[in-house]
PDB file of N, CA and C in Angstrom:
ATOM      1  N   UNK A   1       0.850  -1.186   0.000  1.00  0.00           N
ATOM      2  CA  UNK A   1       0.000   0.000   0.000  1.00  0.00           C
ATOM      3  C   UNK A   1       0.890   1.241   0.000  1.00  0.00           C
ATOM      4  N   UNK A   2       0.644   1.792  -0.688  1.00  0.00           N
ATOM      5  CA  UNK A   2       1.371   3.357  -0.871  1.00  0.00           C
ATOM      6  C   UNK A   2       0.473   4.989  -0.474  1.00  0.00           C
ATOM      7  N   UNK A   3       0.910   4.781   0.978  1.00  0.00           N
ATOM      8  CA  UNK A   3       0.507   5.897   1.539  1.00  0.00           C
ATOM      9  C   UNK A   3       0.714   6.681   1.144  1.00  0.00           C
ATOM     10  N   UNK A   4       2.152   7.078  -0.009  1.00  0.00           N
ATOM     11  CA  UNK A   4       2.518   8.529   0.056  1.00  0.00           C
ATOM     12  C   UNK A   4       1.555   8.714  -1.226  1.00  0.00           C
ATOM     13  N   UNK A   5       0.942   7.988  -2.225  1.00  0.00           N
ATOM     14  CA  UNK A   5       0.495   8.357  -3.185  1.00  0.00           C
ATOM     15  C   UNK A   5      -1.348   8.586  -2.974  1.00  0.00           C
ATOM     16  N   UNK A   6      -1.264   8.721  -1.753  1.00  0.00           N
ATOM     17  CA  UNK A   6      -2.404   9.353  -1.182  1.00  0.00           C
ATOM     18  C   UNK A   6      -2.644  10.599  -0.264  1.00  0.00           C
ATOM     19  N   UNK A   7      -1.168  10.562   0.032  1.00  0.00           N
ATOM     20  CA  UNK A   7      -0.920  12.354   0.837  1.00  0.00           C
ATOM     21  C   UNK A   7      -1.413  13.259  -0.265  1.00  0.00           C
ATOM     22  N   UNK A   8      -1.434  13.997  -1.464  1.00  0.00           N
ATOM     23  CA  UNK A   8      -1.900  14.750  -1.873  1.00  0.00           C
ATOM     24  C   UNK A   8      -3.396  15.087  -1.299  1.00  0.00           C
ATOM     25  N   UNK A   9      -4.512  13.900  -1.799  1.00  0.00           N
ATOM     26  CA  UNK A   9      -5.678  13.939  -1.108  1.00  0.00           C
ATOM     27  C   UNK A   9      -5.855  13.657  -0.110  1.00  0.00           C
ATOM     28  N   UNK A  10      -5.407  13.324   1.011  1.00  0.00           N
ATOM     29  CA  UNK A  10      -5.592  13.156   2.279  1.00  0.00           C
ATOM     30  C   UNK A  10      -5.142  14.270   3.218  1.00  0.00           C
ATOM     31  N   UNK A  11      -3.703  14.743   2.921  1.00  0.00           N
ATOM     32  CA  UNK A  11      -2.776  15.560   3.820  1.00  0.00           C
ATOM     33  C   UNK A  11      -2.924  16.760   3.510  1.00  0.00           C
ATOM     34  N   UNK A  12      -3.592  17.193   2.072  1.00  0.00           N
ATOM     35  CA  UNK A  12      -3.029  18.787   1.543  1.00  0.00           C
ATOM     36  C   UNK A  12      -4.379  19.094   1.234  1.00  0.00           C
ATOM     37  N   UNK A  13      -5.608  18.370   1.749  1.00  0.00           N
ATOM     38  CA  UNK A  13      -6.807  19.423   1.095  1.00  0.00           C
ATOM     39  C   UNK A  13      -7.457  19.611   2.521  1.00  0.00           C
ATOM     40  N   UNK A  14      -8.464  20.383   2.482  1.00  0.00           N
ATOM     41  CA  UNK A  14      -9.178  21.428   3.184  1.00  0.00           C
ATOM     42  C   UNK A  14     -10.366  20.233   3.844  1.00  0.00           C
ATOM     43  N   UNK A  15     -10.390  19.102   3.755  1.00  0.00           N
ATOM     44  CA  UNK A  15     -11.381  18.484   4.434  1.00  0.00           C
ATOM     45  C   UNK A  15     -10.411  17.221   5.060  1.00  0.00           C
ATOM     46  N   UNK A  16      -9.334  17.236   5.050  1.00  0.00           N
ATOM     47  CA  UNK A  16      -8.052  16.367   5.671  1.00  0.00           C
ATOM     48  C   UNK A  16      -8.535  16.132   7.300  1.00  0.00           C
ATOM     49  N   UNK A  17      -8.867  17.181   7.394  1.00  0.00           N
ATOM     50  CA  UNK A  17      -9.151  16.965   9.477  1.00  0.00           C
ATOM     51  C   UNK A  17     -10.584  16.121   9.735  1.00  0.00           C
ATOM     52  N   UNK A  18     -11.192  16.370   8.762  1.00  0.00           N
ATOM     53  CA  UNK A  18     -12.846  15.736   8.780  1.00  0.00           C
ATOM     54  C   UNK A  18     -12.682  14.113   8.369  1.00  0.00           C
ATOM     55  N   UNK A  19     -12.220  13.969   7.273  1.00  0.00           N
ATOM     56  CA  UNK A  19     -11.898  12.881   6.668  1.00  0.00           C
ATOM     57  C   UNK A  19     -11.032  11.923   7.697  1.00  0.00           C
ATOM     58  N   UNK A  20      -9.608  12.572   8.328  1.00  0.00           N
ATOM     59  CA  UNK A  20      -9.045  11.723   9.395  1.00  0.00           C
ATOM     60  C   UNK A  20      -9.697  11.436  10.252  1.00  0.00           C
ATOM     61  N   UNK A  21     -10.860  12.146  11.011  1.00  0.00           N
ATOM     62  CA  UNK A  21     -11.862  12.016  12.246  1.00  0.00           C
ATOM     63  C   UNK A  21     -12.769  10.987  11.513  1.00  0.00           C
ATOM     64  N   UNK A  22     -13.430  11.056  10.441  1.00  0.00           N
ATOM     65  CA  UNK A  22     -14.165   9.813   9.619  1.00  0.00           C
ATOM     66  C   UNK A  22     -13.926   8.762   9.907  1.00  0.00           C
ATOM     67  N   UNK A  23     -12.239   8.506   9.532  1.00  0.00           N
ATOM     68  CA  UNK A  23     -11.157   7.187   9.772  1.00  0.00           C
ATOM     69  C   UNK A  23     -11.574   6.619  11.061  1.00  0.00           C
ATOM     70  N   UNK A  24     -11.297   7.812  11.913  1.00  0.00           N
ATOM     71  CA  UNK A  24     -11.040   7.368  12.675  1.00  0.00           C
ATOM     72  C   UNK A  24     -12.101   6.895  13.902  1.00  0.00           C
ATOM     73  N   UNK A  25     -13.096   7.709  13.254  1.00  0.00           N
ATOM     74  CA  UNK A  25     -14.266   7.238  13.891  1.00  0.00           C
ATOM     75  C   UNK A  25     -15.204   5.516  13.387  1.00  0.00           C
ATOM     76  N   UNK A  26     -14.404   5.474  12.086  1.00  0.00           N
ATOM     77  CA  UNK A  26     -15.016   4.057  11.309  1.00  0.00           C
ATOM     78  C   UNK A  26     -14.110   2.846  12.236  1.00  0.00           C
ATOM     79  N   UNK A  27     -12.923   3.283  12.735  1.00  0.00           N
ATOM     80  CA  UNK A  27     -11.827   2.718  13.019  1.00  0.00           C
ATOM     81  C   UNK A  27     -12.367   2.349  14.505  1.00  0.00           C
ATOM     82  N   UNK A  28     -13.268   2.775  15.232  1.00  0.00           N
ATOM     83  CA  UNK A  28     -13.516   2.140  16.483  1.00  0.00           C
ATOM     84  C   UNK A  28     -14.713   1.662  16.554  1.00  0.00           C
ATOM     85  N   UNK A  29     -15.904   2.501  15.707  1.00  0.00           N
ATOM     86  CA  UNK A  29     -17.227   2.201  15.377  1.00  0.00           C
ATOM     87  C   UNK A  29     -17.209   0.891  14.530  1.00  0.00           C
ATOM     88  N   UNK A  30     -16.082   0.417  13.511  1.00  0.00           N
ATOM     89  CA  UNK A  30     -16.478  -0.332  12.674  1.00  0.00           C
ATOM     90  C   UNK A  30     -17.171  -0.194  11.083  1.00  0.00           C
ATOM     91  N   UNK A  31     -18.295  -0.453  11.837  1.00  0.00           N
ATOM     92  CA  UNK A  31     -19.882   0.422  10.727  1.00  0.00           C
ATOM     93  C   UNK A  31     -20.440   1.397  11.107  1.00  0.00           C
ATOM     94  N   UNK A  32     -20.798   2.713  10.150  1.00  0.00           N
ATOM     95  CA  UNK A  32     -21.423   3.696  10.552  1.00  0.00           C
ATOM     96  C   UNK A  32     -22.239   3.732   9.561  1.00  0.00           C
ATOM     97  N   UNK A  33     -23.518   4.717   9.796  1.00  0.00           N
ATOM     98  CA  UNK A  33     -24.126   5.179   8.509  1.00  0.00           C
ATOM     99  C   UNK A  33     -24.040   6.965   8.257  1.00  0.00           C
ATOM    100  N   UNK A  34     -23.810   7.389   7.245  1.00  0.00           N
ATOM    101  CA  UNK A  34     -23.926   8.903   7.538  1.00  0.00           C
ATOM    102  C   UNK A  34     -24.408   9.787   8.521  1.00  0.00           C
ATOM    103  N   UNK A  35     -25.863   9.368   9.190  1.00  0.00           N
ATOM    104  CA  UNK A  35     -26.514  10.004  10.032  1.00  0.00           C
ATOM    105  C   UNK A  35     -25.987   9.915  11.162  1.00  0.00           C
ATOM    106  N   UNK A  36     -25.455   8.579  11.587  1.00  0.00           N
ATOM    107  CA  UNK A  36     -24.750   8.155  13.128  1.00  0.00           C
ATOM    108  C   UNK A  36     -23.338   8.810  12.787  1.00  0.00           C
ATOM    109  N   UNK A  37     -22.628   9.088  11.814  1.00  0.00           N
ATOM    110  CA  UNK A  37     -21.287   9.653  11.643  1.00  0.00           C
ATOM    111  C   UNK A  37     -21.749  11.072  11.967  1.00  0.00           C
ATOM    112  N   UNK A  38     -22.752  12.245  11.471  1.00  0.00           N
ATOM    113  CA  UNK A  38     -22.805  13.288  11.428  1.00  0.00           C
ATOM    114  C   UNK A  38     -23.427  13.613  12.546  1.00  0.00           C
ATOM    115  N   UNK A  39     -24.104  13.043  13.589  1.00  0.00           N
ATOM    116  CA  UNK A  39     -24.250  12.868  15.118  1.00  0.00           C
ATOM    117  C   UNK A  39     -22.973  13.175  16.095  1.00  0.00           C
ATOM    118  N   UNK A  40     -22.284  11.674  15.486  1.00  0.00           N
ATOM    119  CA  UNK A  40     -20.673  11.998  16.543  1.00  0.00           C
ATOM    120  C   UNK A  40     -20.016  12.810  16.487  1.00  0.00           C
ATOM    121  N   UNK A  41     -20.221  13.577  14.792  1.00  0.00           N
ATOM    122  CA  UNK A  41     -19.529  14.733  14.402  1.00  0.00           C
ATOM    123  C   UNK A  41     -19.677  15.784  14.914  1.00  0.00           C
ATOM    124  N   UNK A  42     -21.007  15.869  15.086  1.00  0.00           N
ATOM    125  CA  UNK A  42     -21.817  17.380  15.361  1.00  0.00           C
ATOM    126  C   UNK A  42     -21.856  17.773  13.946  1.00  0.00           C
ATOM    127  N   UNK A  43     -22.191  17.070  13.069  1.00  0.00           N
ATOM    128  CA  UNK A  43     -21.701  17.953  11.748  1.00  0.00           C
ATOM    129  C   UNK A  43     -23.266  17.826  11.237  1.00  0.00           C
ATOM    130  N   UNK A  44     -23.288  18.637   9.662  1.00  0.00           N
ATOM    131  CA  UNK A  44     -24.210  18.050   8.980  1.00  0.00           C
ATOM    132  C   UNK A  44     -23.909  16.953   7.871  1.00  0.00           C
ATOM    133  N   UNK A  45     -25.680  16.189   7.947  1.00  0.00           N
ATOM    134  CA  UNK A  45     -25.337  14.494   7.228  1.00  0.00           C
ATOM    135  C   UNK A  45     -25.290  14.738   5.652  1.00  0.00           C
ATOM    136  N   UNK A  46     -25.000  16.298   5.097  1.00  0.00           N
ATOM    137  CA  UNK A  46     -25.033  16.998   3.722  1.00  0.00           C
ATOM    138  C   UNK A  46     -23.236  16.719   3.981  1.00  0.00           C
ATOM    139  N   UNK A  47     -22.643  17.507   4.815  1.00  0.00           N
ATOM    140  CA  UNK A  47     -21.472  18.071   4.626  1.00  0.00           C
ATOM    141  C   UNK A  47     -20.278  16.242   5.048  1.00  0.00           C
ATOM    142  N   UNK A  48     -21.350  15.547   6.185  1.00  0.00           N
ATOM    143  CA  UNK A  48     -20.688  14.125   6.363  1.00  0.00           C
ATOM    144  C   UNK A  48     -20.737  13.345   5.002  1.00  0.00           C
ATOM    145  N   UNK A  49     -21.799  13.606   4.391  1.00  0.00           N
ATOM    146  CA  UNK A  49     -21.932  12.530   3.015  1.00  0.00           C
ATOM    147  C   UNK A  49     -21.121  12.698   1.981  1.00  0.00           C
ATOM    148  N   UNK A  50     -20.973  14.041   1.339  1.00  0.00           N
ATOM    149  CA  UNK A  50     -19.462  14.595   1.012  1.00  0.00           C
ATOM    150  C   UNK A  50     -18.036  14.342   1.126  1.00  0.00           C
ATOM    151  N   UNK A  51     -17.942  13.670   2.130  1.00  0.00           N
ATOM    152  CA  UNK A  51     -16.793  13.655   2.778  1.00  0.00           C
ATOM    153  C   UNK A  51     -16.904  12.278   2.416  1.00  0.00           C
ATOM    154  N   UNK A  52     -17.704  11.471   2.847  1.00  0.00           N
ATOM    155  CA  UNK A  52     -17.737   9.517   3.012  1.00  0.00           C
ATOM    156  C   UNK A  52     -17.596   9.436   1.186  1.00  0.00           C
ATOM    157  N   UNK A  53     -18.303   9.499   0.288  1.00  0.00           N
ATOM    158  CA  UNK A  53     -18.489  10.042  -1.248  1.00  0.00           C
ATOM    159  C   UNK A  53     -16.992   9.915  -1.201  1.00  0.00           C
ATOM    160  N   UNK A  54     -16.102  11.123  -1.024  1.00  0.00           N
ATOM    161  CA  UNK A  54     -14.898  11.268  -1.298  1.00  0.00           C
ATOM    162  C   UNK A  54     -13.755  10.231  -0.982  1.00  0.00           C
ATOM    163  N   UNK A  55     -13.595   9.806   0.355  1.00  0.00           N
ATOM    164  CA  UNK A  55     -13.421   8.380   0.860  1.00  0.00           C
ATOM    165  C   UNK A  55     -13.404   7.598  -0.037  1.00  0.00           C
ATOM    166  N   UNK A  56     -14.881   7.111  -0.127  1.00  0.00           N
ATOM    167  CA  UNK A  56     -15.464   6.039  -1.052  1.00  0.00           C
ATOM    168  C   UNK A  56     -14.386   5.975  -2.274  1.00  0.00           C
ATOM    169  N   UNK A  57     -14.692   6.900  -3.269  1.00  0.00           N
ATOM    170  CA  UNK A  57     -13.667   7.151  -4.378  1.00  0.00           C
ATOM    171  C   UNK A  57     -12.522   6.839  -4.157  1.00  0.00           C
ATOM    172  N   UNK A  58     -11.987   7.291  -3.183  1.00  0.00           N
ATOM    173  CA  UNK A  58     -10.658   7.196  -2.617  1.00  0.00           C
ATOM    174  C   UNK A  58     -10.260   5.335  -2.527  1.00  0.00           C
ATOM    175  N   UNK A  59     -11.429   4.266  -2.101  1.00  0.00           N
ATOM    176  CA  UNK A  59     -11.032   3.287  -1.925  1.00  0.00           C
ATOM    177  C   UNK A  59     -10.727   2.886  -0.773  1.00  0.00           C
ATOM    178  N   UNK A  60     -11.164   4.089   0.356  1.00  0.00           N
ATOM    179  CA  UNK A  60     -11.046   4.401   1.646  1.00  0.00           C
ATOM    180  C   UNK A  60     -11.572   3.476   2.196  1.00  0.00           C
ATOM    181  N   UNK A  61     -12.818   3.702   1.961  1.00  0.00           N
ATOM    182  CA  UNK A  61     -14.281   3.036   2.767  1.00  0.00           C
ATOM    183  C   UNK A  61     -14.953   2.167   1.687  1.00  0.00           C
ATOM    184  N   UNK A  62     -15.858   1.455   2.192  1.00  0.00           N
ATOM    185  CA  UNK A  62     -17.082   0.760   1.187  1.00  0.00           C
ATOM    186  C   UNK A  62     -18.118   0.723   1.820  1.00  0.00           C
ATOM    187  N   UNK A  63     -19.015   0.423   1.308  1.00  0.00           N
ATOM    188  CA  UNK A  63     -20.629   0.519   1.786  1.00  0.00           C
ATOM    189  C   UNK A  63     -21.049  -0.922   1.977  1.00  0.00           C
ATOM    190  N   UNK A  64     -21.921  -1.174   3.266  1.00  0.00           N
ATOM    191  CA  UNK A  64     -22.557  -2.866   2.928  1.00  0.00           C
ATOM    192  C   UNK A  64     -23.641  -2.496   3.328  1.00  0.00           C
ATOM    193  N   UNK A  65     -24.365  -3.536   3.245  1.00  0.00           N
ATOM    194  CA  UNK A  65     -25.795  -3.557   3.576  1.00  0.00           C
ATOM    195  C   UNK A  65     -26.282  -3.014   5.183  1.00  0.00           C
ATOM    196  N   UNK A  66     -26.926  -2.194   5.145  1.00  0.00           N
ATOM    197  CA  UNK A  66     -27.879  -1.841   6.705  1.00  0.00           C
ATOM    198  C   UNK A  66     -28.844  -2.992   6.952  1.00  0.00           C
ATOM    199  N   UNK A  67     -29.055  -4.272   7.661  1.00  0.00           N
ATOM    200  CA  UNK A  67     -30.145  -4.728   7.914  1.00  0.00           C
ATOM    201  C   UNK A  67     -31.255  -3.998   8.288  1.00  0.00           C
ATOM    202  N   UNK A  68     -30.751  -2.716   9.051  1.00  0.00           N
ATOM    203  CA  UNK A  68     -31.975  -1.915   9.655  1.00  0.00           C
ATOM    204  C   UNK A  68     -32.541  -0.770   8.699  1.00  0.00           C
ATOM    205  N   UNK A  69     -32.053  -0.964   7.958  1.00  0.00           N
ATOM    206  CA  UNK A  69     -32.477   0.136   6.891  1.00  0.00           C
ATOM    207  C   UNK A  69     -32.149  -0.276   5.420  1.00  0.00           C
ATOM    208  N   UNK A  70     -33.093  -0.215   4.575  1.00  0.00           N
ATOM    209  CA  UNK A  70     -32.452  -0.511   3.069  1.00  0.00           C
ATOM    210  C   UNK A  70     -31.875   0.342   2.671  1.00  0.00           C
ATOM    211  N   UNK A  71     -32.242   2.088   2.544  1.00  0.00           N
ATOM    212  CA  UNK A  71     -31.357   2.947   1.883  1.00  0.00           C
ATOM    213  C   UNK A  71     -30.669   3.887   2.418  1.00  0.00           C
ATOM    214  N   UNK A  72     -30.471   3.190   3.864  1.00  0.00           N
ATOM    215  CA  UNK A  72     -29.050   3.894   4.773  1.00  0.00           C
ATOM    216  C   UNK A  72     -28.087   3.072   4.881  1.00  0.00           C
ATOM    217  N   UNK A  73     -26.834   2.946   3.667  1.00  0.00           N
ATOM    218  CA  UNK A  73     -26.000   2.381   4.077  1.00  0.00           C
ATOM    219  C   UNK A  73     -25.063   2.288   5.034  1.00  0.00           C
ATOM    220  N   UNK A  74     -24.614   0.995   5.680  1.00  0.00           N
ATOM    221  CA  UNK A  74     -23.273   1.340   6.478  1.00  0.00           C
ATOM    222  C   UNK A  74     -21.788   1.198   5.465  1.00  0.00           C
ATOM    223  N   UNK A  75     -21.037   2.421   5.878  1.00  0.00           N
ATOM    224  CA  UNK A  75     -19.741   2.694   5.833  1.00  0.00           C
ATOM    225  C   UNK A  75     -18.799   1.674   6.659  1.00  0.00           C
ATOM    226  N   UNK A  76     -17.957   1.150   5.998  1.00  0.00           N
ATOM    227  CA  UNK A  76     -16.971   0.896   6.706  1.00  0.00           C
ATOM    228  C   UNK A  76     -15.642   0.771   5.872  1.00  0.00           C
ATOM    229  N   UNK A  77     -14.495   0.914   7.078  1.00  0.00           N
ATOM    230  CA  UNK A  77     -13.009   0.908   6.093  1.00  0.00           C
ATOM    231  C   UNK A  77     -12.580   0.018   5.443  1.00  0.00           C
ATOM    232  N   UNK A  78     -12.177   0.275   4.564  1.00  0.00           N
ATOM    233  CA  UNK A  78     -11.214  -1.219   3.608  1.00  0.00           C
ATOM    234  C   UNK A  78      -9.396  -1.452   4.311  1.00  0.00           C
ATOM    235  N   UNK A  79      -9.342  -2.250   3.378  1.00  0.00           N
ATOM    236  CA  UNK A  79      -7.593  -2.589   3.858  1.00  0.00           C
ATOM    237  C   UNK A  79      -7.075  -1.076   3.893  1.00  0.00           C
ATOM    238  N   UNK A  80      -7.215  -0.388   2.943  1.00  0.00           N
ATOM    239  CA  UNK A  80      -6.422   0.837   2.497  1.00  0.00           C
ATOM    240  C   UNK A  80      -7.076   1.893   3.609  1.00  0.00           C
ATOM    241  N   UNK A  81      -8.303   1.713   3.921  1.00  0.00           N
ATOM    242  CA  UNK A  81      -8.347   2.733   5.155  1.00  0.00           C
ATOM    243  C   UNK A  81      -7.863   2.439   6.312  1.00  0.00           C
ATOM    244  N   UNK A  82      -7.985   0.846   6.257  1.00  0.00           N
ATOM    245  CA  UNK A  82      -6.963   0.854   7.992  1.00  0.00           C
ATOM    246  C   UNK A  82      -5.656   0.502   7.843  1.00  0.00           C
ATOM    247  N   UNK A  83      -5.050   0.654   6.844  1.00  0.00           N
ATOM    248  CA  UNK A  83      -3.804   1.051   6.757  1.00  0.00           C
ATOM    249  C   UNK A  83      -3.533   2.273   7.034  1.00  0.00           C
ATOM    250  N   UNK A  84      -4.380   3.123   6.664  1.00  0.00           N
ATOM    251  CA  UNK A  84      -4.128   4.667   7.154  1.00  0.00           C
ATOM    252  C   UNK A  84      -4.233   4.972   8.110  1.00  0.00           C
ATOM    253  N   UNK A  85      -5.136   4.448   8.662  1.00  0.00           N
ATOM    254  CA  UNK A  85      -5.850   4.299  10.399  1.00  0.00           C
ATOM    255  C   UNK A  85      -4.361   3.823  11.047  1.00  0.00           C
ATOM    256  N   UNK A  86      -3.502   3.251  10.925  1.00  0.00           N
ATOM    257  CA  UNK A  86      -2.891   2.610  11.509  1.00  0.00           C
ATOM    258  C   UNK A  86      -1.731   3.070  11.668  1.00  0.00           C
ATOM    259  N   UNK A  87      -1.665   3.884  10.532  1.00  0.00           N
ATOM    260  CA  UNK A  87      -0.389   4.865  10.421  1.00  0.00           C
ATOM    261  C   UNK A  87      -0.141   5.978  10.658  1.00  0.00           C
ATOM    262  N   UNK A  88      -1.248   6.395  10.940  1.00  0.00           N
ATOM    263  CA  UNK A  88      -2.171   7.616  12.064  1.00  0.00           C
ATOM    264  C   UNK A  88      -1.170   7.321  13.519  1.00  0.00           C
ATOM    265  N   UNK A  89      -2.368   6.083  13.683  1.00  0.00           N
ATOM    266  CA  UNK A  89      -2.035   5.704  15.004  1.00  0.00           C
ATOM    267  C   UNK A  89      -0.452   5.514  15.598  1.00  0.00           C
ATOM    268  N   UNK A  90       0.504   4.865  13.959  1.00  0.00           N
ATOM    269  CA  UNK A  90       2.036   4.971  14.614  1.00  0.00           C
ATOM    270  C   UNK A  90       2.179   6.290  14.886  1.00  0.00           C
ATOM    271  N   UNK A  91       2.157   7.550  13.787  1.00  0.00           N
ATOM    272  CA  UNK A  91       2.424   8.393  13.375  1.00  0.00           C
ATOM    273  C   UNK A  91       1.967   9.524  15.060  1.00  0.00           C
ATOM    274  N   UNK A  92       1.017   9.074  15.863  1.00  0.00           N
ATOM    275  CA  UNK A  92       0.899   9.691  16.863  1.00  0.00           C
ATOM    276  C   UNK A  92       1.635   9.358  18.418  1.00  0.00           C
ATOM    277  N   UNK A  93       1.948   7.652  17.513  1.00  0.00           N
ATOM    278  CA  UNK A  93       2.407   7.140  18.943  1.00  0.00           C
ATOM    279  C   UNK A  93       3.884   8.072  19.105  1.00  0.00           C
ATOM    280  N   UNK A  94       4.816   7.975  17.553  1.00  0.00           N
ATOM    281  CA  UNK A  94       5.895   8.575  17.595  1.00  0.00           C
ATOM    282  C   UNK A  94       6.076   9.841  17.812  1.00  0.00           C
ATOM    283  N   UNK A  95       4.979  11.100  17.925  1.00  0.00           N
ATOM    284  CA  UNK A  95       5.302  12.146  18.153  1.00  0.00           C
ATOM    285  C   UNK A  95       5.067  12.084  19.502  1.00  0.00           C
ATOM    286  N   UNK A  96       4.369  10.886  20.285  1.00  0.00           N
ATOM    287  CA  UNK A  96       3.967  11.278  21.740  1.00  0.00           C
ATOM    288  C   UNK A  96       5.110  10.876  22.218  1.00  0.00           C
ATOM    289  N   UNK A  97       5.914   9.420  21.836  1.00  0.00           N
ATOM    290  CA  UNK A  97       7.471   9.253  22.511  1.00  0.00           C
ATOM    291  C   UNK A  97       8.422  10.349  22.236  1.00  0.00           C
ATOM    292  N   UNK A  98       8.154  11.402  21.712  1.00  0.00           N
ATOM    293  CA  UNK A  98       9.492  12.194  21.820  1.00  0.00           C
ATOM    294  C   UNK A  98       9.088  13.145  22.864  1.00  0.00           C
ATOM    295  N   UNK A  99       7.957  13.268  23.323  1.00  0.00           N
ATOM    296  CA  UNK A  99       7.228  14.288  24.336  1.00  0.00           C
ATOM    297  C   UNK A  99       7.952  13.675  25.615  1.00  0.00           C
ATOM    298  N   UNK A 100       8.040  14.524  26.462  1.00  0.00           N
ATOM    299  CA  UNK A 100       8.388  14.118  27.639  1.00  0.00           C
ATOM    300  C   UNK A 100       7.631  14.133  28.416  1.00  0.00           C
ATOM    301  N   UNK A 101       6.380  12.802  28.579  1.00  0.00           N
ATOM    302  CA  UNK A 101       4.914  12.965  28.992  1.00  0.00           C
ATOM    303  C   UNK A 101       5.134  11.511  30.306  1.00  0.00           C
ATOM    304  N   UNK A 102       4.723  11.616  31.625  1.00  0.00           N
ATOM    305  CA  UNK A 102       4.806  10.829  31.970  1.00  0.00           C
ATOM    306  C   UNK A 102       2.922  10.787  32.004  1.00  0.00           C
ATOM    307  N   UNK A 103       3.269   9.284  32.597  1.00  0.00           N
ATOM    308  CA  UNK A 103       1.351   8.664  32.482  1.00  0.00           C
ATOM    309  C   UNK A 103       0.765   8.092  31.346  1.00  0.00           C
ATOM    310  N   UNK A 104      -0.643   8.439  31.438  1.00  0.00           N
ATOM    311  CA  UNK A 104      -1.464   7.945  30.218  1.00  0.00           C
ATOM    312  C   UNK A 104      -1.509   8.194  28.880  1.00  0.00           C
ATOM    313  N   UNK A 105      -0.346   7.822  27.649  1.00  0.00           N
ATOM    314  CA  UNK A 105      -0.483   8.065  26.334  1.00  0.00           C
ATOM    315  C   UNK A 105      -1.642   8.097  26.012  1.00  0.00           C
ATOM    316  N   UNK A 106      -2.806   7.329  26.225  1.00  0.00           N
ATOM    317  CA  UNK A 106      -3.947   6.922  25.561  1.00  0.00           C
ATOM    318  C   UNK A 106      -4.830   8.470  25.948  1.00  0.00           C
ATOM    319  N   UNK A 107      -4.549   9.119  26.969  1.00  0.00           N
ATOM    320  CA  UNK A 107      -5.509   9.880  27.426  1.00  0.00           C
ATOM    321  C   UNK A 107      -4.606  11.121  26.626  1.00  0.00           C
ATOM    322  N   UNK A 108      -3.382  10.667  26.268  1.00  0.00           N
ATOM    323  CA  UNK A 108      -2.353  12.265  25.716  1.00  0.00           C
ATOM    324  C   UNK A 108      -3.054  12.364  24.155  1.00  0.00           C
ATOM    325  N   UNK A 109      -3.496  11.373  23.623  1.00  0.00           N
ATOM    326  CA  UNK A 109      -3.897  10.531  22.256  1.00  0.00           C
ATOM    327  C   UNK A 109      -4.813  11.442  21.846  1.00  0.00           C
ATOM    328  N   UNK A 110      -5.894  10.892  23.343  1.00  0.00           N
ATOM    329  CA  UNK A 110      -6.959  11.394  23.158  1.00  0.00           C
ATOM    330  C   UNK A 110      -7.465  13.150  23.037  1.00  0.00           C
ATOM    331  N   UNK A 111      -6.366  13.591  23.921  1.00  0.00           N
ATOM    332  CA  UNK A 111      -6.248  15.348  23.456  1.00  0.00           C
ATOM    333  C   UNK A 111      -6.039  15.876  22.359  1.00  0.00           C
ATOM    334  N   UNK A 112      -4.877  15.034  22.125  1.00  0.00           N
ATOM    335  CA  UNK A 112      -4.748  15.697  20.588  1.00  0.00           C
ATOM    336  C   UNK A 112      -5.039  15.255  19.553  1.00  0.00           C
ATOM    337  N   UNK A 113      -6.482  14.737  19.577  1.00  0.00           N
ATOM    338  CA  UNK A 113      -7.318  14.013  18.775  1.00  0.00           C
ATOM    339  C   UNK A 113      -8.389  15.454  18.965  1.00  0.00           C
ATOM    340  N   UNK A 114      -8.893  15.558  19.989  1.00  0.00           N
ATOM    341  CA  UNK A 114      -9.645  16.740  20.470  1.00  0.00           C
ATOM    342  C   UNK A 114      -9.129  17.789  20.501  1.00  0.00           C
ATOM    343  N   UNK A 115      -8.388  18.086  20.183  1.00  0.00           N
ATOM    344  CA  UNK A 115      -7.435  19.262  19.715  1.00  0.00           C
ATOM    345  C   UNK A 115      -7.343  19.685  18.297  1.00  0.00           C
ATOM    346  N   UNK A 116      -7.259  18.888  17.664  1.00  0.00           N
ATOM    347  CA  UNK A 116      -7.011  18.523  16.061  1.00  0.00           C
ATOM    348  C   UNK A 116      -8.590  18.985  15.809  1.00  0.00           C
ATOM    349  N   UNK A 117      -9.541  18.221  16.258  1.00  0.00           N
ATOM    350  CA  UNK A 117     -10.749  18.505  15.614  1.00  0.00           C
ATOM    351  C   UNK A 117     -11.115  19.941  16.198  1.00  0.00           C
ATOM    352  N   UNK A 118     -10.449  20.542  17.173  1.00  0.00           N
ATOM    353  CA  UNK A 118     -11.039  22.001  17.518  1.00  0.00           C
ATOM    354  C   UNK A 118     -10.830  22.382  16.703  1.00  0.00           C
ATOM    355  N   UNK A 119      -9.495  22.406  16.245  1.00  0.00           N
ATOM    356  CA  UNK A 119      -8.855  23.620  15.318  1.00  0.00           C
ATOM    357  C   UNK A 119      -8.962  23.414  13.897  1.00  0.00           C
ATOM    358  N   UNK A 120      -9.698  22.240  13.832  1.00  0.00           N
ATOM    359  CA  UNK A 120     -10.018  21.781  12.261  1.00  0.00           C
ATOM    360  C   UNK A 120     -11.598  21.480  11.997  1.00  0.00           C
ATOM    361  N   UNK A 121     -12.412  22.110  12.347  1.00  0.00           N
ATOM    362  CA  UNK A 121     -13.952  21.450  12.429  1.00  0.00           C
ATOM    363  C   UNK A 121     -14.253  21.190  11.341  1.00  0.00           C
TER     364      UNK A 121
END
């Protein structure tokens, strides 16, 4: 898998912070459907669907069947999204080992996860 030939669209456009929170929200959720994504978001399920759409293309995500709904699909990541997911996840572990943080990484994780999405809504 070739991450770097996905930094253009992932790293350098204007919906990069939404799209990583997507990841990363598919990445613990599993399956989502737009409406339950644009809930966790606080966002709208116009401006979330946009974003999943783009994904999608990307090869990010795929769609399967909703048992609970016929024409609300669930989202979920492919190999290539949790490869990204995953490289996220190194990619944070390594900036937190150079920090001189004693205690809970997971809770340091979690800030600047909530940090990221302040300053990137």
């Amino acid at each position: 898998l070739d991450l770097e030939a996905l930094r253009p669209t992932l790293y350098d456009s204007d919906a990069n912070a939404l799209q990583t929170t997507l990841i990363h929200l598919l990445g613990e959720h599993k399956k989502l459907t737009v409406p339950k994504l644009a809930k966790l978001h606080q966002s709208s399920r116009q401006n979330i669907q946009v974003v999943m759409n783009e994904l999608l293309t990307l090869g990010i995500v795929t769609t399967v069947t909703n048992p609970k709904h016929k024409s609300s699909k669930l989202f979920t990541l492919t190999t290539v999204g949790e490869a990204i997911l995953e490289h996220n996840h190194k990619a944070y572990e390594a900036f937190l080992s150079q920090m001189d943080i004693e205690g809970d990484y997971d809770a340091a994780l979690t800030l600047l996860e909530k940090l990221s999405q302040a300053l990137h809504p």
